[in-house]
C-alpha atoms as a PDB file:
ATOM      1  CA  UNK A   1     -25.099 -25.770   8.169  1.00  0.00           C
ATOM      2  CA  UNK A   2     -27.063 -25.309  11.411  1.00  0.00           C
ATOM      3  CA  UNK A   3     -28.131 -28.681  11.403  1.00  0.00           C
ATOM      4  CA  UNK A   4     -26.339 -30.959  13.180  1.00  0.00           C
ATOM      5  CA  UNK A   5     -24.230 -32.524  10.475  1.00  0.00           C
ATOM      6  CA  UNK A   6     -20.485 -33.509  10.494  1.00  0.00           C
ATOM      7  CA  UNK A   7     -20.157 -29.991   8.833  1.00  0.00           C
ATOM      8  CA  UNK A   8     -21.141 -28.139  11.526  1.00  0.00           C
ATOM      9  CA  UNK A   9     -18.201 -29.986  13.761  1.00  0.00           C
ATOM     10  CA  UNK A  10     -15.923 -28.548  11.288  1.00  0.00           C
ATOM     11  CA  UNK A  11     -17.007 -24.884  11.307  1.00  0.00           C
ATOM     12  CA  UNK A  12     -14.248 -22.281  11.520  1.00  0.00           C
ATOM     13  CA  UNK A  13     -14.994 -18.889  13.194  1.00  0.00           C
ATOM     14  CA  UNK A  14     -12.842 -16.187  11.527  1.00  0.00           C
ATOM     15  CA  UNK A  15     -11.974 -13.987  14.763  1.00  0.00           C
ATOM     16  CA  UNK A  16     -10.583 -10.753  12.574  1.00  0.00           C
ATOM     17  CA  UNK A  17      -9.942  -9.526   9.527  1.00  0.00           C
ATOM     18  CA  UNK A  18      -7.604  -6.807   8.577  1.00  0.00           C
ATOM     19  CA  UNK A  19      -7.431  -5.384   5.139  1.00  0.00           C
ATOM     20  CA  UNK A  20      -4.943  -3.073   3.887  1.00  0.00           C
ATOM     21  CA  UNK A  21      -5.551  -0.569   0.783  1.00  0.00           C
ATOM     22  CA  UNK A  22      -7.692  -3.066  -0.321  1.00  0.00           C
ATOM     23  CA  UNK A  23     -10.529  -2.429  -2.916  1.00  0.00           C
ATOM     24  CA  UNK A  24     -13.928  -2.549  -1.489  1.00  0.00           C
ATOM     25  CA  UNK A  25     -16.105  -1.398  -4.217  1.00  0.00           C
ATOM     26  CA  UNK A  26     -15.301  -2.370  -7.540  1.00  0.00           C
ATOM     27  CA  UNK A  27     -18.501  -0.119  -8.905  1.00  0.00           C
ATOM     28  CA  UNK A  28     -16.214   3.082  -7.324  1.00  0.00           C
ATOM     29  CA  UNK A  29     -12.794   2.333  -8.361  1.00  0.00           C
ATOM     30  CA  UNK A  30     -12.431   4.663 -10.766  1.00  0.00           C
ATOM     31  CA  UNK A  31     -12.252   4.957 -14.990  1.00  0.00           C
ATOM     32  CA  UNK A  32      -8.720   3.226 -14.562  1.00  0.00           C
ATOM     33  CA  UNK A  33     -10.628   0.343 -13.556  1.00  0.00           C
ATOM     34  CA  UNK A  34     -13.461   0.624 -16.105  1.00  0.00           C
ATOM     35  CA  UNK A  35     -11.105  -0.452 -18.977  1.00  0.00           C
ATOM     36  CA  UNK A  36     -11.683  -4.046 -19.999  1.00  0.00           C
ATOM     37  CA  UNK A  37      -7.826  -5.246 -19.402  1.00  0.00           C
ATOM     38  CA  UNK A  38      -7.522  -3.389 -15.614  1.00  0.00           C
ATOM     39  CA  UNK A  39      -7.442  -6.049 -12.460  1.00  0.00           C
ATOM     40  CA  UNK A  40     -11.224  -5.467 -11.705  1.00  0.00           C
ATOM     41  CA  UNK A  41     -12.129  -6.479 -15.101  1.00  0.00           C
ATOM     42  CA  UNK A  42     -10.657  -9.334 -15.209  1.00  0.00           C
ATOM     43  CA  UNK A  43     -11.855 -10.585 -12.083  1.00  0.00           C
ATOM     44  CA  UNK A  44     -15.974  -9.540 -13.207  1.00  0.00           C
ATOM     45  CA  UNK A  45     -15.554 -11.027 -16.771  1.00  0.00           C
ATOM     46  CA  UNK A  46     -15.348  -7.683 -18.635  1.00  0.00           C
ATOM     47  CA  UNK A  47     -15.699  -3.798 -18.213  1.00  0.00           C
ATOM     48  CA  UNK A  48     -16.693  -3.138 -15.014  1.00  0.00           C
ATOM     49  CA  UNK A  49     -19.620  -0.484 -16.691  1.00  0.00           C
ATOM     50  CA  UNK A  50     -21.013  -3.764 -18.540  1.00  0.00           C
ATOM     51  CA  UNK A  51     -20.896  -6.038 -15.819  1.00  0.00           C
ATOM     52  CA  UNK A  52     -21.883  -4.114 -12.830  1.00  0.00           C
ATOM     53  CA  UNK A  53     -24.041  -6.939 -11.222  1.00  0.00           C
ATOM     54  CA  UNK A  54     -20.573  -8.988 -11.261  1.00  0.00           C
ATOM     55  CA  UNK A  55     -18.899  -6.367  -9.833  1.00  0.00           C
ATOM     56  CA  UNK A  56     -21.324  -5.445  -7.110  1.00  0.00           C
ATOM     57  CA  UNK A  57     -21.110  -9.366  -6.385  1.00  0.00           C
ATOM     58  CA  UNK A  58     -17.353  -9.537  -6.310  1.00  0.00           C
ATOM     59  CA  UNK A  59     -17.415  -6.334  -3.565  1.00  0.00           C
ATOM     60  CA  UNK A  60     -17.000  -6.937   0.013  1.00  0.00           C
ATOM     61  CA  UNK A  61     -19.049  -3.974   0.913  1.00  0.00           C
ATOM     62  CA  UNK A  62     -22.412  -5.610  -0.480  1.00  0.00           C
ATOM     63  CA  UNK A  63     -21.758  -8.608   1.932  1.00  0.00           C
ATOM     64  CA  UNK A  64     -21.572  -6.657   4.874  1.00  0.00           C
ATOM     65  CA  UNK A  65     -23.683  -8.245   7.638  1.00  0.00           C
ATOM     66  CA  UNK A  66     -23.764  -7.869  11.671  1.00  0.00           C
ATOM     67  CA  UNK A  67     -22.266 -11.181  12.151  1.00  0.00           C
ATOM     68  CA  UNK A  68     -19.154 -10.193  10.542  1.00  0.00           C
ATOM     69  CA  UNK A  69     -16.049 -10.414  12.417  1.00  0.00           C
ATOM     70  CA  UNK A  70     -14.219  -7.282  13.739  1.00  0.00           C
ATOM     71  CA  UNK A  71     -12.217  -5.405  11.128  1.00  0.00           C
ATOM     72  CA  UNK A  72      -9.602  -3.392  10.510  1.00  0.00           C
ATOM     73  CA  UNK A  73      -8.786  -1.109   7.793  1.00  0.00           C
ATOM     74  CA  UNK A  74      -5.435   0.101   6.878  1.00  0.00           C
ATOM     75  CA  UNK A  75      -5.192   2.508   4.083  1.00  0.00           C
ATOM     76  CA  UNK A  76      -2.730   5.338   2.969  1.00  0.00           C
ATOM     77  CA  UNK A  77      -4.228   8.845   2.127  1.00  0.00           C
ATOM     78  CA  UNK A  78      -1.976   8.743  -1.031  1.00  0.00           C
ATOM     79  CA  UNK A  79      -3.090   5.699  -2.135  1.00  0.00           C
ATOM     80  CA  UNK A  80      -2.821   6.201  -6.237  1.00  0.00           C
ATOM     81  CA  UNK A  81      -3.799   2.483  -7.450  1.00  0.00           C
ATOM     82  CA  UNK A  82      -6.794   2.177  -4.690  1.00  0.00           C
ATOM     83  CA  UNK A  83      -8.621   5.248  -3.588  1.00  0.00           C
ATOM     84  CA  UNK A  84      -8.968   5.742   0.043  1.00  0.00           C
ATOM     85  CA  UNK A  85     -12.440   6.098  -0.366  1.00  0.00           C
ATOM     86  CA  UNK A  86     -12.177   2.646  -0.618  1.00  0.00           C
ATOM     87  CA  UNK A  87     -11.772   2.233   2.876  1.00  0.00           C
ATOM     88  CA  UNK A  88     -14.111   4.980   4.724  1.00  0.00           C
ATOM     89  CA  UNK A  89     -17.271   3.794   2.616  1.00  0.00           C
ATOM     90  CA  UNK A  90     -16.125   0.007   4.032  1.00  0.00           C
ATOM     91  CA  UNK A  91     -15.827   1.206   7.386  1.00  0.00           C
ATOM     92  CA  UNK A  92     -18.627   3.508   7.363  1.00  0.00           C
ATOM     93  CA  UNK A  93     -20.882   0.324   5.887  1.00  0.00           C
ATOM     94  CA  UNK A  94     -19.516  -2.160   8.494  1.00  0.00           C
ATOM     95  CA  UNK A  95     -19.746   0.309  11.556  1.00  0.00           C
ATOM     96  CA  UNK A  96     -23.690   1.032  10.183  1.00  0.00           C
ATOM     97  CA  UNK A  97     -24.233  -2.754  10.330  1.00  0.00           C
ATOM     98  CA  UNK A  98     -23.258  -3.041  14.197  1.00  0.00           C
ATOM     99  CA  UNK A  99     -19.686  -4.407  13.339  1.00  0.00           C
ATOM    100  CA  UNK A 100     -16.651  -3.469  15.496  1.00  0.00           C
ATOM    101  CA  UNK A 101     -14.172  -1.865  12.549  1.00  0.00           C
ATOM    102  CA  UNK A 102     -11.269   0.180  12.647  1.00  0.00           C
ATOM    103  CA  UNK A 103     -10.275   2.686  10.392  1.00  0.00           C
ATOM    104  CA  UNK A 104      -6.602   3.752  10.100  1.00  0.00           C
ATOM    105  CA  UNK A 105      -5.888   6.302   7.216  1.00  0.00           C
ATOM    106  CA  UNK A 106      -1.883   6.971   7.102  1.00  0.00           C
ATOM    107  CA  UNK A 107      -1.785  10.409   5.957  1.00  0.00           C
ATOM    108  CA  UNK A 108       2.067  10.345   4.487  1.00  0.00           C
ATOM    109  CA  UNK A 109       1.662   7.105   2.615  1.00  0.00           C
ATOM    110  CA  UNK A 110       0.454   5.515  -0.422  1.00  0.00           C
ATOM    111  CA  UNK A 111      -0.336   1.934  -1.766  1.00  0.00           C
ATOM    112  CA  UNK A 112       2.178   0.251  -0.709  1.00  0.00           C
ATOM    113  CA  UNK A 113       2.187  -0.754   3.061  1.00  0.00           C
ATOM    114  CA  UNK A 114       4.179  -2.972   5.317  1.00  0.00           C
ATOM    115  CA  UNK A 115       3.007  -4.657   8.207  1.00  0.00           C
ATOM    116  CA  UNK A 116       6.639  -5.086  10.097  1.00  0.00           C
ATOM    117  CA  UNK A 117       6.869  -4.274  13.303  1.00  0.00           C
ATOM    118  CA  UNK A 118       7.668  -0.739  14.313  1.00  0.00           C
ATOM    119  CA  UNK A 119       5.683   0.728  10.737  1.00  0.00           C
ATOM    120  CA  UNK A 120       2.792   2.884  11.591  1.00  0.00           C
ATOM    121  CA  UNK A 121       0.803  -0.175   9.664  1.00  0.00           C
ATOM    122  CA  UNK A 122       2.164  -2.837  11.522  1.00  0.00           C
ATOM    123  CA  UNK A 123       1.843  -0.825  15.145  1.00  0.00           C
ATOM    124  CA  UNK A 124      -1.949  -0.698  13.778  1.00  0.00           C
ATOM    125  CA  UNK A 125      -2.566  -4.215  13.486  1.00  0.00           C
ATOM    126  CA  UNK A 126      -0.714  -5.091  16.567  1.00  0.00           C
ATOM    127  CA  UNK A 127      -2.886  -2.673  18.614  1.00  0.00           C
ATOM    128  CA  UNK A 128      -6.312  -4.071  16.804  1.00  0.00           C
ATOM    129  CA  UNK A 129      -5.052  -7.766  17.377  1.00  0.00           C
ATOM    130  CA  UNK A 130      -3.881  -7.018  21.218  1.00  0.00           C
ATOM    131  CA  UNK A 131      -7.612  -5.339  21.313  1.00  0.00           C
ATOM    132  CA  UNK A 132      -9.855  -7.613  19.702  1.00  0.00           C
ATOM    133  CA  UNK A 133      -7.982 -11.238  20.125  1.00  0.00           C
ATOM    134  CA  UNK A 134      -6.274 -10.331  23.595  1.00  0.00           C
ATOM    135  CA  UNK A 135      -2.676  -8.915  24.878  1.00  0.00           C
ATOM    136  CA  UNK A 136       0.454 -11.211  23.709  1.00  0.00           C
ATOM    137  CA  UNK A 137      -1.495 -13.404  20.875  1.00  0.00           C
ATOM    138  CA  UNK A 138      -0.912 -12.627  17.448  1.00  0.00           C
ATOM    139  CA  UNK A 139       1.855 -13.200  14.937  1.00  0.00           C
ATOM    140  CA  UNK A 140       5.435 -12.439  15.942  1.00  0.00           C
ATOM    141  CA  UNK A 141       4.342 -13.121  19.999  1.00  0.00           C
ATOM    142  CA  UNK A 142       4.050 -16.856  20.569  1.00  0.00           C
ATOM    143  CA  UNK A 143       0.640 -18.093  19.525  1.00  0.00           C
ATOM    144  CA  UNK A 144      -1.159 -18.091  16.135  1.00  0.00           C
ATOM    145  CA  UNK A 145      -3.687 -15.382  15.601  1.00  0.00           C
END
């Protein structure tokens, strides 16, 4: 709260965020996710065409600020469900804000992306967490990220 109170004691700093194929713009999704049953319409209350304010608010690229956290994207090029697009208009958004984000497109995949050890995802985010949290912390090495 800035002001002194118990909350402020309490405060939690996120130090990173990684995101993988993960929507960024509901407005851009696509007709799929126009329909009034798909995911994003759900989550907005209705057709995403009809409740565009809802959907800008529900989209982490409008709450992109210079304060944010570094970031890294992980997103495969054959990404059917979540366009890859996605991902370069977040990055592109963050990195025009000042923020330290990372953009890894996996040419060869698609949606569906694991984050174990030795996967070209996984390598990613233990390369970004070495980077931007320091050498030996993150999961699978001792300490909590």
């Amino acid at each position: 709260t800035g002001d002194g109170s118990e909350a402020d004691d309490h405060a939690v700093r996120i130090a990173a965020v990684c995101a993988v194929a993960a929507p960024s713009s509901l407005m851009t999704l696509g007709p799929d996710q126009d329909r009034a049953g798909s995911p994003a319409s759900r989550l907005v209350g209705g057709p995403l065409p009809e409740f565009r304010e809802a959907a800008r608010q529900a989209s982490p690229v409008a709450h992109v600020s210079a304060d944010d956290p570094p970031v890294l994207l992980v997103h495969g090029k054959r990404d059917a469900a979540v366009p890859v697009r996605q991902a370069v208009d977040l990055d592109t958004a963050l990195s025009g804000a000042g923020v330290d984000s990372t953009l890894v497109v996996l040419e060869q995949l698609g949606h569906s992306l694991s984050l174990e050890p030795g996967t070209p995802a996984g390598q990613s985010l233990l390369l970004f967490l070495d980077r931007v949290l320091g050498p030996g912390i993150g999961p699978g090495r001792g300490q909590a990220p």
